[in-house]
Protein backbone atom coordinates (compact mmCIF):
# COMPACT_ATOMS: atom_id res chain seq x y z
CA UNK A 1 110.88 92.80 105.64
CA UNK A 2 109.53 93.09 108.91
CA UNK A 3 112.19 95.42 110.30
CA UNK A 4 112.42 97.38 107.15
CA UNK A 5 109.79 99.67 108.72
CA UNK A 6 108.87 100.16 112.15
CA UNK A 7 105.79 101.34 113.87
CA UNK A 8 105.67 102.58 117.28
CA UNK A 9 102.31 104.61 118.38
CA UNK A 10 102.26 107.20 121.06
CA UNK A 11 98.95 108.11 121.42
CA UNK A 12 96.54 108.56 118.52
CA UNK A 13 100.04 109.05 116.34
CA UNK A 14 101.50 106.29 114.40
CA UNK A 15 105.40 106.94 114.11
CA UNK A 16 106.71 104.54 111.16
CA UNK A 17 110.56 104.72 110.68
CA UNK A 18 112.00 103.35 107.48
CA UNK A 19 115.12 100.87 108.67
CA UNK A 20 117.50 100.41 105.82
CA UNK A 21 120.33 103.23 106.90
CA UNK A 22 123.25 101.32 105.05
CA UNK A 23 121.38 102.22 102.03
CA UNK A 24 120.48 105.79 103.42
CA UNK A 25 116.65 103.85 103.51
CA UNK A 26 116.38 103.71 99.54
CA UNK A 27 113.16 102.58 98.12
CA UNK A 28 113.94 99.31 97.16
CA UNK A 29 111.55 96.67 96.53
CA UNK A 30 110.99 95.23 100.13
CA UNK A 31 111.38 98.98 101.25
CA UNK A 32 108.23 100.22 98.92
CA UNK A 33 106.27 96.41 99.88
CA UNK A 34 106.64 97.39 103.62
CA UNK A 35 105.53 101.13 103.31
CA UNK A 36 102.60 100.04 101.52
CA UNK A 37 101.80 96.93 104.17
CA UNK A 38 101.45 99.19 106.83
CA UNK A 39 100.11 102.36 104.96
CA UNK A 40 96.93 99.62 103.91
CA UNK A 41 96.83 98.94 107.40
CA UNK A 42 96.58 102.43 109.18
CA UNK A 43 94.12 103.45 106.96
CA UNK A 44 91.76 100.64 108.26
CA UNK A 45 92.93 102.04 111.91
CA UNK A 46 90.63 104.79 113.36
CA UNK A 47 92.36 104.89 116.18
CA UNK A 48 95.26 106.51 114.74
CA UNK A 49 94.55 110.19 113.93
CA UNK A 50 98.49 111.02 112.30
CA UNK A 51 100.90 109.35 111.03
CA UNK A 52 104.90 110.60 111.12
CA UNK A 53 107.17 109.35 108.37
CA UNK A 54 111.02 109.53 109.09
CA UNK A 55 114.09 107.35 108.55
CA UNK A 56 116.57 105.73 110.68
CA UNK A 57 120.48 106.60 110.06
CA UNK A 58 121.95 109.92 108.74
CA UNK A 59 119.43 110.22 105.95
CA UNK A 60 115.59 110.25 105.28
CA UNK A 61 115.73 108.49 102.01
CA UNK A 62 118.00 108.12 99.38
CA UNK A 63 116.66 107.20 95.66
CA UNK A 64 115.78 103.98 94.63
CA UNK A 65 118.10 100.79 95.08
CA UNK A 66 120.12 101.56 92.22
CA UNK A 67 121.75 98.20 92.73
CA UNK A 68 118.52 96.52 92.67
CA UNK A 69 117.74 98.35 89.42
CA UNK A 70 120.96 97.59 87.39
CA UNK A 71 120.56 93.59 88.68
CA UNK A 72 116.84 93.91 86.58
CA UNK A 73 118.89 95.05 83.39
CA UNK A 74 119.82 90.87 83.46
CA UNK A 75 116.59 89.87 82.05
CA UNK A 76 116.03 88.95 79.15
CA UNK A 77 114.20 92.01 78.52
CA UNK A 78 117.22 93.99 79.44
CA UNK A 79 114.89 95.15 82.64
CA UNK A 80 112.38 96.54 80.69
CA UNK A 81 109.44 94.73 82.30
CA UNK A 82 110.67 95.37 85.95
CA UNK A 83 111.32 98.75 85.32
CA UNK A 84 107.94 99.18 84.69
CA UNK A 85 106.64 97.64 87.28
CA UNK A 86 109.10 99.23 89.93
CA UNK A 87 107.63 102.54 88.67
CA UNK A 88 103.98 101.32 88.47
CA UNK A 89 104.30 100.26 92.38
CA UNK A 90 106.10 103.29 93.29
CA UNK A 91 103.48 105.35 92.10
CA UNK A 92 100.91 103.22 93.84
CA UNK A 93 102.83 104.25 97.10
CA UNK A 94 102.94 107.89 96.68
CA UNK A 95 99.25 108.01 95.88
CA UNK A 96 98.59 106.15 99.38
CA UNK A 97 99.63 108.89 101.07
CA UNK A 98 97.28 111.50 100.17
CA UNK A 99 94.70 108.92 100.09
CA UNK A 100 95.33 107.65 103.72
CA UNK A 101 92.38 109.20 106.15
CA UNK A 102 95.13 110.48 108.73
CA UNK A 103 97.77 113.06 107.75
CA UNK A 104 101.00 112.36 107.23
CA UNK A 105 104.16 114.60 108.39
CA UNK A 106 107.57 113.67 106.69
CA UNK A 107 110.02 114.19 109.28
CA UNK A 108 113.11 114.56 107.24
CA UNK A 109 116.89 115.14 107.89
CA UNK A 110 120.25 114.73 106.14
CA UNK A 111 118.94 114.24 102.51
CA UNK A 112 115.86 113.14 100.40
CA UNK A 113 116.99 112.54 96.47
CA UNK A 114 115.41 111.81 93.83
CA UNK A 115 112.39 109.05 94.85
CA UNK A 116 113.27 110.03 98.80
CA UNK A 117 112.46 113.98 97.67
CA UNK A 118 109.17 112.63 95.82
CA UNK A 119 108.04 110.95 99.25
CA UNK A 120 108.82 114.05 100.91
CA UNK A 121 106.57 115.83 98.34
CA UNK A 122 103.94 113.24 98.75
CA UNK A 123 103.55 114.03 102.53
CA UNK A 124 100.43 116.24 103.75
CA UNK A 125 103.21 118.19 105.71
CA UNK A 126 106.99 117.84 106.29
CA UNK A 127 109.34 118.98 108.85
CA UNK A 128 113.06 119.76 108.68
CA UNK A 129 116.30 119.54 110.55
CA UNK A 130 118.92 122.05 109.70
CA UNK A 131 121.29 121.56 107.05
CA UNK A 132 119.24 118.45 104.91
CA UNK A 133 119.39 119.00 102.06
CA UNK A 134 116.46 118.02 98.80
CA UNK A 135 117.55 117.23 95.04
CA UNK A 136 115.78 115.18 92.22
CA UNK A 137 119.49 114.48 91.11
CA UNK A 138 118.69 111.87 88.47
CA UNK A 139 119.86 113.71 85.66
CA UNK A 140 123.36 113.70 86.91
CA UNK A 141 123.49 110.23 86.24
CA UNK A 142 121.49 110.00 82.78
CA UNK A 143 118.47 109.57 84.39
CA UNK A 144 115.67 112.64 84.65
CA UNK A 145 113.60 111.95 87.60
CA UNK A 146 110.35 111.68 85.64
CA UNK A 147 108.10 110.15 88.63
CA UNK A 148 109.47 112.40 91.23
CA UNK A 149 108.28 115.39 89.04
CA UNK A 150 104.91 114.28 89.28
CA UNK A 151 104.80 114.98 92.96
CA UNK A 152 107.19 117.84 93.00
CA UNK A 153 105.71 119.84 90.39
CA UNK A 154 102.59 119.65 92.58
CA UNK A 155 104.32 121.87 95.56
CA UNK A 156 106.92 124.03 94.44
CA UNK A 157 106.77 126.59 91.87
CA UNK A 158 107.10 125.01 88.11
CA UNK A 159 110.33 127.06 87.30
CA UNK A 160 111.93 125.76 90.74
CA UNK A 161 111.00 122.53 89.92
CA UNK A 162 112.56 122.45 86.61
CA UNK A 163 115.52 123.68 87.34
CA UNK A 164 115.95 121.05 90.41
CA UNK A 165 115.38 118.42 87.66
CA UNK A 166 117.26 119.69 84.95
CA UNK A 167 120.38 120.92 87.11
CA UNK A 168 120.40 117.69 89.13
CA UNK A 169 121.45 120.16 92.22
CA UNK A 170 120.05 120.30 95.92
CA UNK A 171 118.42 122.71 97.75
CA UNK A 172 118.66 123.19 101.18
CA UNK A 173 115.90 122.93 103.90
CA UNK A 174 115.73 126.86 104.34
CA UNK A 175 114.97 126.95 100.77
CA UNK A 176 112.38 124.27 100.89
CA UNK A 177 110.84 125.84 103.30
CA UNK A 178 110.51 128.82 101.39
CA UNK A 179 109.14 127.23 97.98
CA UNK A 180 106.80 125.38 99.63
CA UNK A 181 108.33 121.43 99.90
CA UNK A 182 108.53 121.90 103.54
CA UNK A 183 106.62 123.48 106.37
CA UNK A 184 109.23 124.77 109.09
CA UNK A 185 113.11 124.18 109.36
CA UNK A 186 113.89 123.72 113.40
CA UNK A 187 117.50 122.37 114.97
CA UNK A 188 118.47 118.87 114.12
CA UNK A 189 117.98 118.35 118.10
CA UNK A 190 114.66 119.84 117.84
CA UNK A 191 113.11 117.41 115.05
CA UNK A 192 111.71 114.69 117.14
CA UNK A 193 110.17 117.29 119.25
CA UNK A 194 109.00 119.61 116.64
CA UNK A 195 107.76 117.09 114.29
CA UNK A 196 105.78 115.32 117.41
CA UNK A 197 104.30 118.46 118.90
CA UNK A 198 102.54 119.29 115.38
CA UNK A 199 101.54 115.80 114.90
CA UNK A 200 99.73 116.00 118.62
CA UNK A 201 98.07 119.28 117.54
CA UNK A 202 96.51 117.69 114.37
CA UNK A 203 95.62 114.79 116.83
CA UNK A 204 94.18 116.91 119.10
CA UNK A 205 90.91 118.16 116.87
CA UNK A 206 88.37 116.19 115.60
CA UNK A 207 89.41 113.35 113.91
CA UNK A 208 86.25 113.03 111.83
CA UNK A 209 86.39 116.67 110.87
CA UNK A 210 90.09 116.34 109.74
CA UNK A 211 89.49 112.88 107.93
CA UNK A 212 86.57 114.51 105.44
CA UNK A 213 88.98 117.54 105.28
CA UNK A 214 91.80 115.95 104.13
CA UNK A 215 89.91 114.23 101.25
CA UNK A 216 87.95 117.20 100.01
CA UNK A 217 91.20 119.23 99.96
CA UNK A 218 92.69 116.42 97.07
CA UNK A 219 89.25 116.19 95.41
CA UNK A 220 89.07 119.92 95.17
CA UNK A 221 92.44 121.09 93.91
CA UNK A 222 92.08 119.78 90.18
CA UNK A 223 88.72 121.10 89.70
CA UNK A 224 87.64 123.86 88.14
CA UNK A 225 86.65 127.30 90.48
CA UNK A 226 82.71 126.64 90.60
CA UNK A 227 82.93 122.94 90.57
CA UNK A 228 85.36 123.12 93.88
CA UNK A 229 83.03 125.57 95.92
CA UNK A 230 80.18 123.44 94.83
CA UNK A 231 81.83 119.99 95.87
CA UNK A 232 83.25 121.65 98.99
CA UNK A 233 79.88 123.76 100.27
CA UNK A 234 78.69 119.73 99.96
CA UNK A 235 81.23 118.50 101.99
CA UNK A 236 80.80 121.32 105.01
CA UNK A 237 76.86 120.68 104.72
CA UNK A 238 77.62 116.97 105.67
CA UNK A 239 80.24 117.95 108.29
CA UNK A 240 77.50 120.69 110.00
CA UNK A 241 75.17 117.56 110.02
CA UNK A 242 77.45 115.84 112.84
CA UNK A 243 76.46 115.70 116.45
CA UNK A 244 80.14 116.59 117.77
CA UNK A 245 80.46 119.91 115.18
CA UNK A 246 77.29 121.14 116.63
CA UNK A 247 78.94 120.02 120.02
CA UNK A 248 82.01 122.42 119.01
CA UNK A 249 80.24 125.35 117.79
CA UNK A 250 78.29 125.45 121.19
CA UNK A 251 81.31 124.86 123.28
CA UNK A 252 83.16 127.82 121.08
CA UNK A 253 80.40 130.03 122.03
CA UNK A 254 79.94 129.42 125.08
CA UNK A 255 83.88 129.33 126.01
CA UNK A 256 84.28 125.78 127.18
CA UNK A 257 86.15 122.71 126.03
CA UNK A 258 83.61 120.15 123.91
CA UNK A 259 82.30 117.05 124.87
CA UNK A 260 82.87 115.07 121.96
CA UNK A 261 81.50 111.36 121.68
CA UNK A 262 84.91 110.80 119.70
C-alpha cells in the first residue's frame, strides 16, 4: 500500500502519483485507502501550497477494480454490503479534494473512465496531454455511473453530461477542454512541464489568501445570490484584516515585490 501512491515535493508542491499501471491505476480498495492517507496528511501540511495528482503508466485512472468488485458479489449478501461501502468511501475521497486547503491540479493523460473521470472532475484544476481521452462508460456494461455524475454534473454542461452517461462514449481532451472538465490541452511531452509551471504559479501567491479562497469558492456556489455576496464580502473583510494583504496592496502601489512574513 505504500507504493500504491507516491509523493515527491519540489518546493511548496506536493506531486502524488498513483502506482497501479497494470490496472491503468483503478480505484481499488488499497488505491482509494492510500489517496485518502496522504490527502489527510497534506491537509495538516502548511508547507505545501499545491498538490498535483497524476498516474504512473499509459493511463491516469481507469474505473474501479472491477475484479475486486465481482469477488464482493461472494458474500453472502451477494456484495450488497461492500458495495455500499466501496461507494460510501469513494465518495469520502472525492469530497477530500475540494476540502483539502491546497489546490489540486489533475494531471491527466491516456484515459480517465468512469470513477478515474469523477477524480478528474473532483480536481480544483486539470491539465491534459493530447489525445486522452474522458468517458463515464459504465452504462456500456449495465452499470450507469451514478457517483461519477455527482461530480461531473458539477462542471460540464447538464446535457453534455447526460449524454456522456447515457451513451457510455468518450470525449476527447480538446473537447474537455471546451465544456469545462479540463483547463488547457498541451503536447503529451509538455504535461510534466505544463502541469508544474501552473502549479508553481498558484504556489507562488499567498498561500493564506489562496487557502480562505479556495474554501469560500465551495461554500459559495450552492447558495443563493444574496446569501453568497454576503458570506463572501465576510470572507474578504477577514482577508483585508491580514498583515501580509495590507503588505501586498502597498507593495502593488508602490511597484515593488512584498515582504510577506509567509
Amino acid at each position: 500500500m505504500n507504493d500504491l501512491v507516491l509523493q515527491e515535493v519540489h518546493g511548496k508542491v506536493a506531486h502524488l502519483t498513483m502506482n497501479a499501471p497494470s490496472s491503468l491505476n483503478a480505484l481499488s480498495d488499497a488505491m482509494i485507502a492510500a489517496l485518502g492517507a496522504h490527502f489527510e496528511t497534506l491537509a495538516q501540511d502548511q508547507t505545501i501550497r499545491v498538490v498535483v495528482l497524476k498516474g504512473a503508466g499509459k493511463a491516469f485512472c481507469a474505473c474501479h477494480d472491477l475484479k475486486e468488485m465481482q469477488a464482493g458479489r461472494q458474500a453472502e449478501d451477494g456484495g450488497k454490503a461492500y458495495f455500499a461501502d466501496l461507494f460510501a468511501r469513494c465518495a469520502r475521497l472525492m469530497q477530500m479534494i475540494p476540502a483539502l486547503p491546497q489546490p489540486v491540479i489533475a494531471e491527466v493523460h491516456g484515459i480517465a473512465t468512469a470513477a478515474g473521470c469523477q477524480l478528474v472532475a473532483s480536481c480544483d484544476m486539470a491539465v491534459a496531454a493530447e489525445g486522452t481521452r474522458f468517458g463515464v462508460n459504465g452504462v456500456n456494461i449495465g452499470l450507469f455511473c451514478s457517483t461519477p455524475m455527482v461530480a461531473l454534473s458539477r462542471n460540464v454542461p447538464r446535457k453534455v453530461a447526460f449524454e456522456m452517461l447515457t451513451t457510455g462514449e468518450f470525449i476527447d481532451a480538446n473537447r474537455a477542454q471546451e465544456v469545462g472538465l479540463i483547463n488547457r490541452v498541451v503536447p503529451h511531452d509538455a504535461l510534466d512541464a505544463e502541469t508544474a509551471r501552473l502549479a508553481q504559479t498558484v504556489a507562488g501567491k499567498l498561500g493564506a489568501a489562496v487557502k480562505i479562497g479556495k474554501r469560500a469558492f465551495y461554500d459559495q456556489i450552492p447558495m443563493k445570490l444574496a446569501a453568497a455576496y454576503e458570506h463572501t464580502a465576510a470572507v474578504m473583510v477577514e482577508n483585508m484584516m491580514w498583515r501580509d494583504t495590507a503588505e501586498g496592496i502597498s507593495a502593488f502601489i508602490e511597484k515593488r515585490a512584498p515582504d510577506w512574513a509567509e
